[in-house]
Protein backbone atom coordinates (compact mmCIF):
# COMPACT_ATOMS: atom_id res chain seq x y z
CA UNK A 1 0.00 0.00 0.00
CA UNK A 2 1.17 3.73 -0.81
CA UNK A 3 2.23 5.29 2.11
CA UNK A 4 -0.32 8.46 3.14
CA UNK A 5 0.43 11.74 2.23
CA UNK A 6 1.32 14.85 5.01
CA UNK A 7 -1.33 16.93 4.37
CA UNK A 8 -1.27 20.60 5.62
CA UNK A 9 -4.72 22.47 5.51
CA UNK A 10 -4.60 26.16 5.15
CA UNK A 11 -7.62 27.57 6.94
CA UNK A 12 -10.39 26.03 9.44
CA UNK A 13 -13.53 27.91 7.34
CA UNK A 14 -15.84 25.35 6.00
CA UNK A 15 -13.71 24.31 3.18
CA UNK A 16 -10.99 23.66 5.59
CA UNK A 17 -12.34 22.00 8.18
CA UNK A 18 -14.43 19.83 5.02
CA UNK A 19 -10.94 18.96 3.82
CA UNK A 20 -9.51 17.60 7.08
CA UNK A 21 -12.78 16.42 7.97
CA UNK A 22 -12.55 13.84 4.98
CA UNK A 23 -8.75 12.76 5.44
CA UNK A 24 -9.28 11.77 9.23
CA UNK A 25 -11.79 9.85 7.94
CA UNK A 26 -8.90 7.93 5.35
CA UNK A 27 -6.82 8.03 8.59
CA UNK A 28 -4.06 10.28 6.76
CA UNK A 29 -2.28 13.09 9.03
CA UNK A 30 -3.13 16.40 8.73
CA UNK A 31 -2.48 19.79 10.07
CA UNK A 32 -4.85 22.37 9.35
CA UNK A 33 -3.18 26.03 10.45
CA UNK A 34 -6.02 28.70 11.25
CA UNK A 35 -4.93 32.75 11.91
CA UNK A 36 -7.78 33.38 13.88
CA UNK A 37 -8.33 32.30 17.92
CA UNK A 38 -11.57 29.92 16.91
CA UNK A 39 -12.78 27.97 13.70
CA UNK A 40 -15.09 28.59 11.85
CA UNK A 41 -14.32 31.46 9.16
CA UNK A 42 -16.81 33.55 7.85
CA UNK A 43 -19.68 30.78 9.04
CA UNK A 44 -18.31 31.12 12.14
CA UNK A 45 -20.79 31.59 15.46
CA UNK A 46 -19.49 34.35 17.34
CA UNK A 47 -20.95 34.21 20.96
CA UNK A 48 -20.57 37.20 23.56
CA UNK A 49 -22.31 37.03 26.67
CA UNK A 50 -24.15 34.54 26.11
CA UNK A 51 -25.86 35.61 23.14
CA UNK A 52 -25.00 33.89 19.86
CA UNK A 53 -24.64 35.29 16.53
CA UNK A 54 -24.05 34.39 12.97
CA UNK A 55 -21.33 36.32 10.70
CA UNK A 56 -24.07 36.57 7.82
CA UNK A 57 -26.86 34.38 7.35
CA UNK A 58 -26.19 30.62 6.86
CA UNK A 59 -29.08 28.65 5.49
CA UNK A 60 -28.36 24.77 5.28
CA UNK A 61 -30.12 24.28 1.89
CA UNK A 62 -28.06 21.86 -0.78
CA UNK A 63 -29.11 19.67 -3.76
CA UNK A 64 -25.97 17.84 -3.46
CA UNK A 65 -26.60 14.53 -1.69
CA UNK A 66 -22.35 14.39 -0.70
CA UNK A 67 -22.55 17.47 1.35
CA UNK A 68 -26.00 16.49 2.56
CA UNK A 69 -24.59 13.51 4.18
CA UNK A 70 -21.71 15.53 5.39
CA UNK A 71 -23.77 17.34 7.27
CA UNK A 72 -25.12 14.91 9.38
CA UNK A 73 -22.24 13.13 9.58
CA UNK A 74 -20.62 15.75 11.52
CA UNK A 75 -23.94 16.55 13.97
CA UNK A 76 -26.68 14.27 14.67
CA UNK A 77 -29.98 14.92 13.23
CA UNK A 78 -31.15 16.18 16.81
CA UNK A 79 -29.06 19.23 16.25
CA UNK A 80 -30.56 19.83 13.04
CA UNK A 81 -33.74 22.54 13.38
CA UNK A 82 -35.87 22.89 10.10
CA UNK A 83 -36.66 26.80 9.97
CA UNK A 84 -39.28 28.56 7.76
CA UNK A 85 -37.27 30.52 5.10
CA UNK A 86 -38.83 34.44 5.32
CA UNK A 87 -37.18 37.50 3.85
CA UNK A 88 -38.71 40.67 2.85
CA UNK A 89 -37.06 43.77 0.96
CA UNK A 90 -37.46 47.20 2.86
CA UNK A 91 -38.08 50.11 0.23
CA UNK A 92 -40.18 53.55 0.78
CA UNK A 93 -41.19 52.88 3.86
CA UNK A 94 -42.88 49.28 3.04
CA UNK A 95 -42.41 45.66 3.35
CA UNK A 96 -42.57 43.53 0.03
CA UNK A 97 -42.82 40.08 0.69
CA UNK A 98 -39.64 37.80 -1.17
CA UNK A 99 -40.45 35.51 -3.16
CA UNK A 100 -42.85 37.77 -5.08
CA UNK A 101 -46.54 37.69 -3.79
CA UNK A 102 -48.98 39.52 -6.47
CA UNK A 103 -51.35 41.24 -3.56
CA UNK A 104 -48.34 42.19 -1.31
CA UNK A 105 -46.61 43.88 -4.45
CA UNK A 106 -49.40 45.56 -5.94
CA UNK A 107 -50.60 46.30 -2.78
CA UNK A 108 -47.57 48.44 -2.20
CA UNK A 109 -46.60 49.64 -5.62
CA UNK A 110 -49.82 50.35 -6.18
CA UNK A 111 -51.91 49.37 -9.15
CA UNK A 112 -50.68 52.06 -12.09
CA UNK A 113 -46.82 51.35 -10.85
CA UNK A 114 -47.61 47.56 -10.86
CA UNK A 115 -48.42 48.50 -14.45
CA UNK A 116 -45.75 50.56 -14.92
CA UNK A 117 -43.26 47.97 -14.07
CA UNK A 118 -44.95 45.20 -16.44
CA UNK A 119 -44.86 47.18 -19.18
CA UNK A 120 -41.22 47.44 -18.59
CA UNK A 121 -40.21 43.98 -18.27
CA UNK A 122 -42.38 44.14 -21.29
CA UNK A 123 -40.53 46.19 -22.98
CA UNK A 124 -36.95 44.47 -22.22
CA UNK A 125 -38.25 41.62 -23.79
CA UNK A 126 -38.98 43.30 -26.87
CA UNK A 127 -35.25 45.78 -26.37
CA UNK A 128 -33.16 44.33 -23.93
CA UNK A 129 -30.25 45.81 -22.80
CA UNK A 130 -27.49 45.89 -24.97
CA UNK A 131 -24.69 45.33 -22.27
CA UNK A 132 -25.71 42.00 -20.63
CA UNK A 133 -22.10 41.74 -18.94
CA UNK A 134 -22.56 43.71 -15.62
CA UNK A 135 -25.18 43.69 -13.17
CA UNK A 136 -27.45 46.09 -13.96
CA UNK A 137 -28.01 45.36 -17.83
CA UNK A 138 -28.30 41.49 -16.68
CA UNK A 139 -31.08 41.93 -14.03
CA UNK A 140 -33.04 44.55 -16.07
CA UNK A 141 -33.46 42.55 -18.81
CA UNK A 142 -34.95 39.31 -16.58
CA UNK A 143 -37.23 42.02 -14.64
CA UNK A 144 -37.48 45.31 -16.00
CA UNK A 145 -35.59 48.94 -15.72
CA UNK A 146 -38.52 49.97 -13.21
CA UNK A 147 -38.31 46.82 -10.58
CA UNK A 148 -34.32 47.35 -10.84
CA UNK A 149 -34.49 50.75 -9.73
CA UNK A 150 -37.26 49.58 -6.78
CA UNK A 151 -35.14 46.43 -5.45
CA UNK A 152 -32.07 45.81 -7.30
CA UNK A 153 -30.15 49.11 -7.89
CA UNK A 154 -29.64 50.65 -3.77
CA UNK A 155 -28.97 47.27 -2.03
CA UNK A 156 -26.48 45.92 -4.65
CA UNK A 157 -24.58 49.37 -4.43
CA UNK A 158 -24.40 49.16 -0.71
CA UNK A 159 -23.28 45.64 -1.06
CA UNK A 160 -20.54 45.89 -3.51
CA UNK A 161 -19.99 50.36 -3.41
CA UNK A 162 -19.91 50.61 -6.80
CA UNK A 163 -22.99 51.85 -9.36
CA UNK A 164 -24.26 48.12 -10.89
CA UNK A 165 -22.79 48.60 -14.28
CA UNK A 166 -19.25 48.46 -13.02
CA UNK A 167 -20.10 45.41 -11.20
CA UNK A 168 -19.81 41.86 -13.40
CA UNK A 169 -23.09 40.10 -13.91
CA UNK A 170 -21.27 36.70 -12.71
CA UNK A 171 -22.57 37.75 -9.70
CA UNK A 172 -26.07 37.65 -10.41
CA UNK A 173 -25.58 34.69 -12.27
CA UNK A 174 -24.52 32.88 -9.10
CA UNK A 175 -27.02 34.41 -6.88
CA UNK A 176 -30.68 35.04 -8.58
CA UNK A 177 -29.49 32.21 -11.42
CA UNK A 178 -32.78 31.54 -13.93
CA UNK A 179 -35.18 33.62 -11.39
CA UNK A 180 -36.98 36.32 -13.79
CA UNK A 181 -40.23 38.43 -12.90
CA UNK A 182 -41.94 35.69 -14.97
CA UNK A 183 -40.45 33.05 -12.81
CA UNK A 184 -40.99 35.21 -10.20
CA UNK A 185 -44.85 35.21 -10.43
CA UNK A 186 -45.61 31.90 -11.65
CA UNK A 187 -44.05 31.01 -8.58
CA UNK A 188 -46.53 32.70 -6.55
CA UNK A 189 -49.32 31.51 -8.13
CA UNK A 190 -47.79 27.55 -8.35
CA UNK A 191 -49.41 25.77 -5.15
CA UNK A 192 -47.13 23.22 -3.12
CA UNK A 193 -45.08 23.73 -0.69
CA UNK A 194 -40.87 24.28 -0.10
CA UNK A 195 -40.53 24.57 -3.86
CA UNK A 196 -36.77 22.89 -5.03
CA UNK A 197 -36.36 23.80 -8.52
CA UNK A 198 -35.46 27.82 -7.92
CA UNK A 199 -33.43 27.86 -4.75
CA UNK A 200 -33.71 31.34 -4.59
CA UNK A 201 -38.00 30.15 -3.94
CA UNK A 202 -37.29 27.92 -1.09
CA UNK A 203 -39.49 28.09 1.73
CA UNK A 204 -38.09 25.89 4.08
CA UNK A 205 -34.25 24.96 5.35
CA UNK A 206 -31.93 23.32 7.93
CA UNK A 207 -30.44 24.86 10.92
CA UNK A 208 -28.31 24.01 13.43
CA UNK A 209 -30.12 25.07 16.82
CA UNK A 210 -26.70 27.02 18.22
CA UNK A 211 -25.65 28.00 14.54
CA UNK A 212 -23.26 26.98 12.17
CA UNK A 213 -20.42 27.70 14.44
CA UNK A 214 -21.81 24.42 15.98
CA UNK A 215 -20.97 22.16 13.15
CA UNK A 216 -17.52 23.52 12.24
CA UNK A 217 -16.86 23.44 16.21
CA UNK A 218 -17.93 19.90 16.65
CA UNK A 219 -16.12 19.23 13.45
CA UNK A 220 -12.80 20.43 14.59
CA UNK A 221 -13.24 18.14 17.84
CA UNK A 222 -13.53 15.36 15.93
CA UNK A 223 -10.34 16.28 13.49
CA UNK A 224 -8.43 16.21 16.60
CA UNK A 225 -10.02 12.98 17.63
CA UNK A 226 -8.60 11.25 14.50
CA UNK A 227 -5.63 12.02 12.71
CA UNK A 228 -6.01 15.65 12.42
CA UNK A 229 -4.29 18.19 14.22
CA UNK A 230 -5.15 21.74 14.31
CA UNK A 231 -3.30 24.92 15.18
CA UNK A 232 -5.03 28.14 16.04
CA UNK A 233 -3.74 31.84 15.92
CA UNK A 234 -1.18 30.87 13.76
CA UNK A 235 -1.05 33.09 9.95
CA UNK A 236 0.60 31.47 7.19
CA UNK A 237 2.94 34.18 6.13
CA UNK A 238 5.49 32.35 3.48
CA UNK A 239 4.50 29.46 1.10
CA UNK A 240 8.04 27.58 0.69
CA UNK A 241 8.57 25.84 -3.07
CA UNK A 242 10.98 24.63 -5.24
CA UNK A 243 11.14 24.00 -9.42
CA UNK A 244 10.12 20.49 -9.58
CA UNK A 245 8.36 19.52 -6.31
CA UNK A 246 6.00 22.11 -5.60
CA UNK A 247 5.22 22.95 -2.38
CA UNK A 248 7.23 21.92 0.63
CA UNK A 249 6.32 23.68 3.48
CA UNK A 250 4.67 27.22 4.98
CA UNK A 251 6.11 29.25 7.67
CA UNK A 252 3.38 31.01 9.64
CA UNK A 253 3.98 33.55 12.49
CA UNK A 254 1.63 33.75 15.93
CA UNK A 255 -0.45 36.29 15.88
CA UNK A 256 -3.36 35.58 18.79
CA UNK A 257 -6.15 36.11 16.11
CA UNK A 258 -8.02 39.25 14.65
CA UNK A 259 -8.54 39.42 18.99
CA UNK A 260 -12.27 40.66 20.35
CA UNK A 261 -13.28 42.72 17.52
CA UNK A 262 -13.23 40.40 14.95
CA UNK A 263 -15.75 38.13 17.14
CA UNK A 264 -13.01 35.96 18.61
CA UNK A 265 -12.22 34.89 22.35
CA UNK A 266 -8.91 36.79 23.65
CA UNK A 267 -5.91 35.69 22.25
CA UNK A 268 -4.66 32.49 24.35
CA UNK A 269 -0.73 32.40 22.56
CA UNK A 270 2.42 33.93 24.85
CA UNK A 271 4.75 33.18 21.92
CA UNK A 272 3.23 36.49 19.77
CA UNK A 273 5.25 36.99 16.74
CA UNK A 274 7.12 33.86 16.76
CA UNK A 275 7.41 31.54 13.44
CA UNK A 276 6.68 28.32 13.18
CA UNK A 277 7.45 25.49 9.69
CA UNK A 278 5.56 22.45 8.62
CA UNK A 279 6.61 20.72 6.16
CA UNK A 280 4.49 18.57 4.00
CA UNK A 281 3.31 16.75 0.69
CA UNK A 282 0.35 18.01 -0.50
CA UNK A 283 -1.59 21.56 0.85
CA UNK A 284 -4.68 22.40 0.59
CA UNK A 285 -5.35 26.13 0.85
CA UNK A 286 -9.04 27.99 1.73
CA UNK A 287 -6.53 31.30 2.39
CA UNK A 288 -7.31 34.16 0.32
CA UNK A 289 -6.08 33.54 -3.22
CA UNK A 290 -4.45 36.66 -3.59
CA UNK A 291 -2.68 36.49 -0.45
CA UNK A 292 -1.65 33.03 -1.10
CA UNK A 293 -0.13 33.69 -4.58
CA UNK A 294 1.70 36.99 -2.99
CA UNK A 295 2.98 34.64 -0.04
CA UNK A 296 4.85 32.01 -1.82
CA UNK A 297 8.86 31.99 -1.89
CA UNK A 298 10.89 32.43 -4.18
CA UNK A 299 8.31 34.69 -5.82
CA UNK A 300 6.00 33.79 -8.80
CA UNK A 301 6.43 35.74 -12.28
CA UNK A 302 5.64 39.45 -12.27
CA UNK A 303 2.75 39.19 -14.40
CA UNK A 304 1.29 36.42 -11.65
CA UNK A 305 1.99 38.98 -8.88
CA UNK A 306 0.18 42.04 -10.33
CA UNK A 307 -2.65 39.38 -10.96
CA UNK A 308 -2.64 38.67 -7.35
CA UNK A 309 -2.31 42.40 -6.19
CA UNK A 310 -5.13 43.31 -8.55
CA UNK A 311 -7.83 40.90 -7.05
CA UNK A 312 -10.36 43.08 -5.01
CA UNK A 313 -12.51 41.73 -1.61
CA UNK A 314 -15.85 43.60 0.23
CA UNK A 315 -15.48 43.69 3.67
CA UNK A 316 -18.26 43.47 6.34
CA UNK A 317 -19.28 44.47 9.62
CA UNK A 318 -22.24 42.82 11.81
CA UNK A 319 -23.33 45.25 15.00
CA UNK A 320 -25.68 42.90 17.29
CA UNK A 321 -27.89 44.48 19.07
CA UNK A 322 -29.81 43.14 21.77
CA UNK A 323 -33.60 44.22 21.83
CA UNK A 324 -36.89 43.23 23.69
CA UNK A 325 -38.37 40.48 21.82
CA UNK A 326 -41.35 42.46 20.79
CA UNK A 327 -39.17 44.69 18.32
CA UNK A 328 -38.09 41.52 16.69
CA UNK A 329 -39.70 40.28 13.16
CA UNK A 330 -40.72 36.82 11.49
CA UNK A 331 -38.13 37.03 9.14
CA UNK A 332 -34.51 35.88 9.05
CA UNK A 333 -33.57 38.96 7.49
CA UNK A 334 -34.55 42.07 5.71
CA UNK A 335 -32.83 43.65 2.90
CA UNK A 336 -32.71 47.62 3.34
CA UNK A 337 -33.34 49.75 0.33
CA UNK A 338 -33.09 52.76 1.80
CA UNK A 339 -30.60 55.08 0.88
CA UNK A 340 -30.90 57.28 3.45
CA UNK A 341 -29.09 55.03 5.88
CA UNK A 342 -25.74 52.64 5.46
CA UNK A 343 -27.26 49.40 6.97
CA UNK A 344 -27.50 46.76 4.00
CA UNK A 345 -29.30 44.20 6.19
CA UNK A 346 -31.23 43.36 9.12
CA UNK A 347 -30.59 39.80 11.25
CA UNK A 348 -33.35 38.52 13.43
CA UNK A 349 -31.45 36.03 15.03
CA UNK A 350 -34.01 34.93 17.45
CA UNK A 351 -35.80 33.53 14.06
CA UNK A 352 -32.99 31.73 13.47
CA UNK A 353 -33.33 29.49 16.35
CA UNK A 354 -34.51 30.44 19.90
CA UNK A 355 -31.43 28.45 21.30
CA UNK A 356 -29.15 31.89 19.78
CA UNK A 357 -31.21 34.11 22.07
CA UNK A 358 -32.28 34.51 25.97
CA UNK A 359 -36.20 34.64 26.97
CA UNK A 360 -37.88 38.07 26.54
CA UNK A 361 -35.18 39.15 24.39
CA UNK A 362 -34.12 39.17 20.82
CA UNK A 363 -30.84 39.70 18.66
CA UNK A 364 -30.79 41.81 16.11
CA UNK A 365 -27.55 41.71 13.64
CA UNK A 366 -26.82 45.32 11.63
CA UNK A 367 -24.89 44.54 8.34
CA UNK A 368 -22.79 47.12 6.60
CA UNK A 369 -20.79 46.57 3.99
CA UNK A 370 -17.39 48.08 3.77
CA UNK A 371 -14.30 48.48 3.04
CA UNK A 372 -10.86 48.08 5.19
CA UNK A 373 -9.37 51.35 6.32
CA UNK A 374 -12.63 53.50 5.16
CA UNK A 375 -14.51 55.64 7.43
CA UNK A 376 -16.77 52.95 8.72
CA UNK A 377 -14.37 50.33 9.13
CA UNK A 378 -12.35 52.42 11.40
CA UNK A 379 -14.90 53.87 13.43
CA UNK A 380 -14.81 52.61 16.96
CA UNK A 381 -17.61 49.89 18.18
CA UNK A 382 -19.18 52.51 20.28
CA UNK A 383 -19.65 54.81 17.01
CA UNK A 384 -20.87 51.51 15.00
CA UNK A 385 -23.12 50.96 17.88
CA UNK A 386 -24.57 54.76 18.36
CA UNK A 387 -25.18 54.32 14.36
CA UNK A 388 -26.81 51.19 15.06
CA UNK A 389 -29.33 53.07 17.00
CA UNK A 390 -30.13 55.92 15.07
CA UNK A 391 -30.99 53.83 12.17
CA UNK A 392 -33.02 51.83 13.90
CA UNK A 393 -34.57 54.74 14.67
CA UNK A 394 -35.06 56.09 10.95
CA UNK A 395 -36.23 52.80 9.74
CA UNK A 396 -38.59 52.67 12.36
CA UNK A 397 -38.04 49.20 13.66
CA UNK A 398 -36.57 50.23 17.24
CA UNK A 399 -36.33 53.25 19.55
CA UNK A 400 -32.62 53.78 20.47
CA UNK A 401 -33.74 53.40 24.66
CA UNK A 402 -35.17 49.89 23.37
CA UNK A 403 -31.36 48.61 22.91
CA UNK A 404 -29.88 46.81 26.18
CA UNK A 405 -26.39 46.00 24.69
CA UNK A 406 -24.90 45.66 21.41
CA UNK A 407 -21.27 43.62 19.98
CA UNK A 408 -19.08 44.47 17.22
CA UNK A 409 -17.54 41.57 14.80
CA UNK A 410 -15.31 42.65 12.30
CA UNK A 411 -14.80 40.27 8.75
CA UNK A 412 -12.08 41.19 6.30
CA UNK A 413 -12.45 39.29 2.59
CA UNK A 414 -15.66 38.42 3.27
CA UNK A 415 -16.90 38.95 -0.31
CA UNK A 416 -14.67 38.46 -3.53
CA UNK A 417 -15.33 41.32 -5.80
CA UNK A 418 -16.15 40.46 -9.29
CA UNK A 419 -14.77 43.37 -11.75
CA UNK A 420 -14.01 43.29 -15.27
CA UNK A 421 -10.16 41.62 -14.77
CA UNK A 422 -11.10 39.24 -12.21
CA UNK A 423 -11.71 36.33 -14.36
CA UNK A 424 -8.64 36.89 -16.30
CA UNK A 425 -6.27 37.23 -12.96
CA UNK A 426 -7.86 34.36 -11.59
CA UNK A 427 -6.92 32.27 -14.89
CA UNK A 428 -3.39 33.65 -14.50
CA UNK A 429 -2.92 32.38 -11.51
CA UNK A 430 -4.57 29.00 -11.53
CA UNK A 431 -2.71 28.23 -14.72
CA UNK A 432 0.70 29.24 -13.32
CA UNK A 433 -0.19 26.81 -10.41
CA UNK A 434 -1.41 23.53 -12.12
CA UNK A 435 2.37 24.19 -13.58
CA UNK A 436 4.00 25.05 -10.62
CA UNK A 437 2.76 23.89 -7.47
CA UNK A 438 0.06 20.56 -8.20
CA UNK A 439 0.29 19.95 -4.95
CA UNK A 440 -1.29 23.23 -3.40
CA UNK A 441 -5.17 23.13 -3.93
CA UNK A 442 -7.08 26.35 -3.48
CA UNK A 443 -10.67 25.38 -2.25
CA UNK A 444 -13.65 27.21 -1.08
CA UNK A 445 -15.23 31.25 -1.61
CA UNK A 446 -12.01 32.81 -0.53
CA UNK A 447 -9.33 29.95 -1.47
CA UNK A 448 -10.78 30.25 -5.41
CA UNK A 449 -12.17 33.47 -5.34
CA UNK A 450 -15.48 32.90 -6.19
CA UNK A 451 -18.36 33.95 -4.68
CA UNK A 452 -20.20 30.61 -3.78
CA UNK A 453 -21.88 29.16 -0.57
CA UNK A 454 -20.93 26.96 1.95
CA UNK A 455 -22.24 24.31 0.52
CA UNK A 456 -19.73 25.00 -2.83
CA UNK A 457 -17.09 25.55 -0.07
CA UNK A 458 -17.43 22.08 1.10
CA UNK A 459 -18.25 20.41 -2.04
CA UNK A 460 -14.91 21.75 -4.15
CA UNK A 461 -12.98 20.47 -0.35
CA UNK A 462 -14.93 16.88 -0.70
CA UNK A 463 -13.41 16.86 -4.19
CA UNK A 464 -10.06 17.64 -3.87
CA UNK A 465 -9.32 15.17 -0.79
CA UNK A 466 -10.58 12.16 -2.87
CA UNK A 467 -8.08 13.62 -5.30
CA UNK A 468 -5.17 13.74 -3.35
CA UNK A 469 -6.16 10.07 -1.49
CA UNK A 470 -8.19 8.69 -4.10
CA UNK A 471 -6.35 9.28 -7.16
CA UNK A 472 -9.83 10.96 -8.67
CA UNK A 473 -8.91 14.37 -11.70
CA UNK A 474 -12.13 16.06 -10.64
CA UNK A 475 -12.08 19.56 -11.74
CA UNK A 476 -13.37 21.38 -8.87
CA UNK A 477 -13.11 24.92 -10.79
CA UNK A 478 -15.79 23.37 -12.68
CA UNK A 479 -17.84 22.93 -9.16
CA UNK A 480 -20.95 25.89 -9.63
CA UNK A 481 -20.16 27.40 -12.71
CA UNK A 482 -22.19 26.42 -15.23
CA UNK A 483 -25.56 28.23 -15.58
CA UNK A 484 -27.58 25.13 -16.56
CA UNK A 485 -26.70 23.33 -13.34
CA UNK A 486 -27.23 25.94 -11.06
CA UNK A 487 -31.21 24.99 -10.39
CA UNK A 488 -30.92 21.68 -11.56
CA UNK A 489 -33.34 19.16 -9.87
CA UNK A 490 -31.87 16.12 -10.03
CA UNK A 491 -28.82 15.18 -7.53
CA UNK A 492 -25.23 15.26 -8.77
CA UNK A 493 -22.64 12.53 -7.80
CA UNK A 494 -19.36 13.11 -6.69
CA UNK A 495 -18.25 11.94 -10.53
CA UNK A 496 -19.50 14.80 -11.96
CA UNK A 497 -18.70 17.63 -9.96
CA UNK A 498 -20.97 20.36 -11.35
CA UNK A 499 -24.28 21.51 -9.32
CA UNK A 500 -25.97 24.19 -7.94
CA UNK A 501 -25.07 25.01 -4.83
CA UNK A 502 -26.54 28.13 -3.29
CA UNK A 503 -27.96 28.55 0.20
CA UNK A 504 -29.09 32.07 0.72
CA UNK A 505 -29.22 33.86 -2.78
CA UNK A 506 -31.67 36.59 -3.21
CA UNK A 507 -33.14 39.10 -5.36
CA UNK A 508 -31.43 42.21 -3.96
């Protein structure tokens, strides 16, 4: 028999922790090296005085049976809570009910701008837009100039801070996929519940009662339980390789993690700044892409390097506030289309589960979306949390006296950007490492720098361990990429490693 493979996992996000996951369960020795004080990444459960809170929203939704069955490998089924799937879209005042619903629209669009915005998805049928490549020319020709100014344009510019025809339409292809005012409506009308074939439609969705922090927890215990060992608070700063072997070891230095305001415990390390090597035969690597191609010793090609430097990321900020219960809503979240404040998106955490929040009381999570070193990013958490207040205040959902208490987490990279050169810089690099470096395998949102779910996190990490132990040549680049598997039905086996795998896309 072949003797196992070192294997040294960059990373203890869901990709990560997938990948080492999988190779305890082949019995072959891994070390997976994580920056920050706790696992987890950006679906991570970030818990401060007892109250828990996700880093986004994290809806366990998948139509591929592999990661399924991963799921519930790693936590019984007792953990698992099936939650009612409710978002609505906060514009002029209103709340419009998503997915569509014909008397909740009309009933607050009114009938003649009901009209109004028929005749102009209408009309794009007849004259689409002539620029299909960015965002805004894609969506307004599947609903309409009118509904893209109501519930497209003002979110997706606070998302991404840029107007919507300077962002790529890749990433509404990933997101809203085949969904189209058409789809939209026959939706509505279609009885039957928990509808499948339009994720984007799904009514219904697994949970896991203390978060998803609880899987990727449990998950690390049982890494360490096997063969696994992992390594916290330690950054990957250099990626050691040589002509002709690839990759043969990292050197990471100590850092204590991004500390309390990034959401994690206090740093438990006394060796701060210290570096540490290991060595091994094949890496897998859930690190940012660009950091990971800038990182490597000696130094790539110039024109890989200014591919690297040129790769852009949206950052994000979560203020939790803690609230009587009665301010709380049904929904899971609310998307704010309001200009008039910088708060992208509401949490209700306590409709998450009831096990994140204390009796009487709800959590509310703030989302902005920013950008590191700008003038919300460095504002301190009692600023961020004074904010909080006032514009829950303007929107009208809380008084500022009704908030007991409110947290700060801090995510950098949370969102790769997708402008006009990222496909080609991505290409550069990935074809300068299959040459290079086989043996260091970028996996998951950050790792390949696409903007994918959890689900596609774990999926492209299920793929490229039975690579590396099984001998498989699946393409995991190919995992979520092409449009006519994104809402397929039917289940996709591990042999064919293309599927739809979203979990929380959305119209806005």
């Amino acid at each position: 028999m072949a003797e196992k493979p070192q294997v040294v996992v960059i990373g203890a996000g869901p990709a990560g922790l997938t990948a080492a996951f999988e190779l305890v369960k082949r019995d072959v020795p891994v070390t997976v090296l994580e920056g920050d004080a706790m696992v987890g990444g950006i679906s991570r459960t970030a818990e401060r005085e007892g109250w828990r809170f996700d880093i986004g929203g994290h809806r366990f939704f998948t139509k591929v049976p592999e990661v399924e069955a991963l799921w519930h490998e790693i936590l019984p089924d007792e953990d698992f809570m099936m939650r009612p799937r409710m978002s609505r879209i906060f514009y002029d005042g209103k709340l419009f009910d998503y997915p569509l619903k014909a008397g909740n629209a009309l009933g607050n669009l009114g009938i003649l701008e009901a009209i109004r915005c028929v005749l102009s998805y209408m009309w794009v049928r007849v004259r689409p837009p002539k620029d299909q490549t960015k965002f805004e020319g894609w969506v307004a020709s599947r609903f309409g100039w009118r509904l893209y100014d109501h519930f497209f344009r003002t979110y997706t510019e606070k998302l991404w801070g840029v107007p919507g025809s300077e962002l790529e339409a890749d990433w509404a292809a990933q997101r809203i996929k085949n969904l189209s005012l058409f789809s939209a409506i026959w939706n509505a009308l279609r009885p039957g519940r928990n509808q499948k074939d339009i994720t984007s439609l799904i009514e219904e969705f697994q949970y896991p009662k203390y978060g998803p922090g609880m899987m990727w927890e449990t998950a690390a215990k049982k890494v360490e339980a096997g063969s696994g060992h992992i390594v916290l608070e330690e950054k990957v700063r250099t990626v050691h390789w040589e002509p002709g072997k690839g990759v043969v070891g990292v050197t990471t230095v100590v850092t204590g993690g991004y500390g309390p305001g990034a959401g994690a415990p206090e740093a438990k390390r006394t060796d701060l700044g210290a570096e540490k090597r290991y060595d091994g035969d094949q890496f897998v690597s859930s690190m940012p892409l660009s950091s990971l191609l800038q990182s490597l010793d000696p130094k790539p090609p110039a024109e890989v390097l200014t591919a690297a430097q040129s790769l852009k990321y949206r950052d994000f900020i979560t203020v939790a506030v803690v609230v009587p219960e009665s301010v709380g809503f049904p929904d899971n979240w609310i998307y704010i289309h309001s200009p008039e404040v910088k708060v992208g998106r509401i949490q209700n955490f306590g409709s998450w589960s009831p096990y994140l929040v204390q009796d009487g009381k709800t959590c509310l999570g703030l989302e902005l979306f920013v950008s590191v070193g700008d003038e919300t990013w460095t504002k301190s958490d009692d600023d961020l949390l004074a904010q909080a207040k006032r514009e829950l205040e303007i929107l009208g959902f809380a008084k500022p006296e009704q908030v007991e208490r409110g947290f700060v987490v801090r995510m950098p990279k949370a969102y790769p950007f997708y402008d006009a050169a990222y496909k080609g810089n991505v290409d550069v690099m990935r074809r300068w490492m299959e040459e290079n470096t086989p043996n260091l395998h970028p996996v998951g949102r950050n790792g390949m720098f696409r903007y994918n779910n959890q689900d596609h996190s774990m999926f492209t990490a299920q793929l490229t361990v039975q690579n590396i132990v099984d001998g498989t040549h699946h393409d995991v680049w190919d995992v979520n990429v092409e449009e006519d598997y994104h809402e397929a039905a039917s289940p996709t086996s591990s042999s064919e490693p293309k599927a739809g795998l979203p979990e929380d896309a959305a119209v806005a």
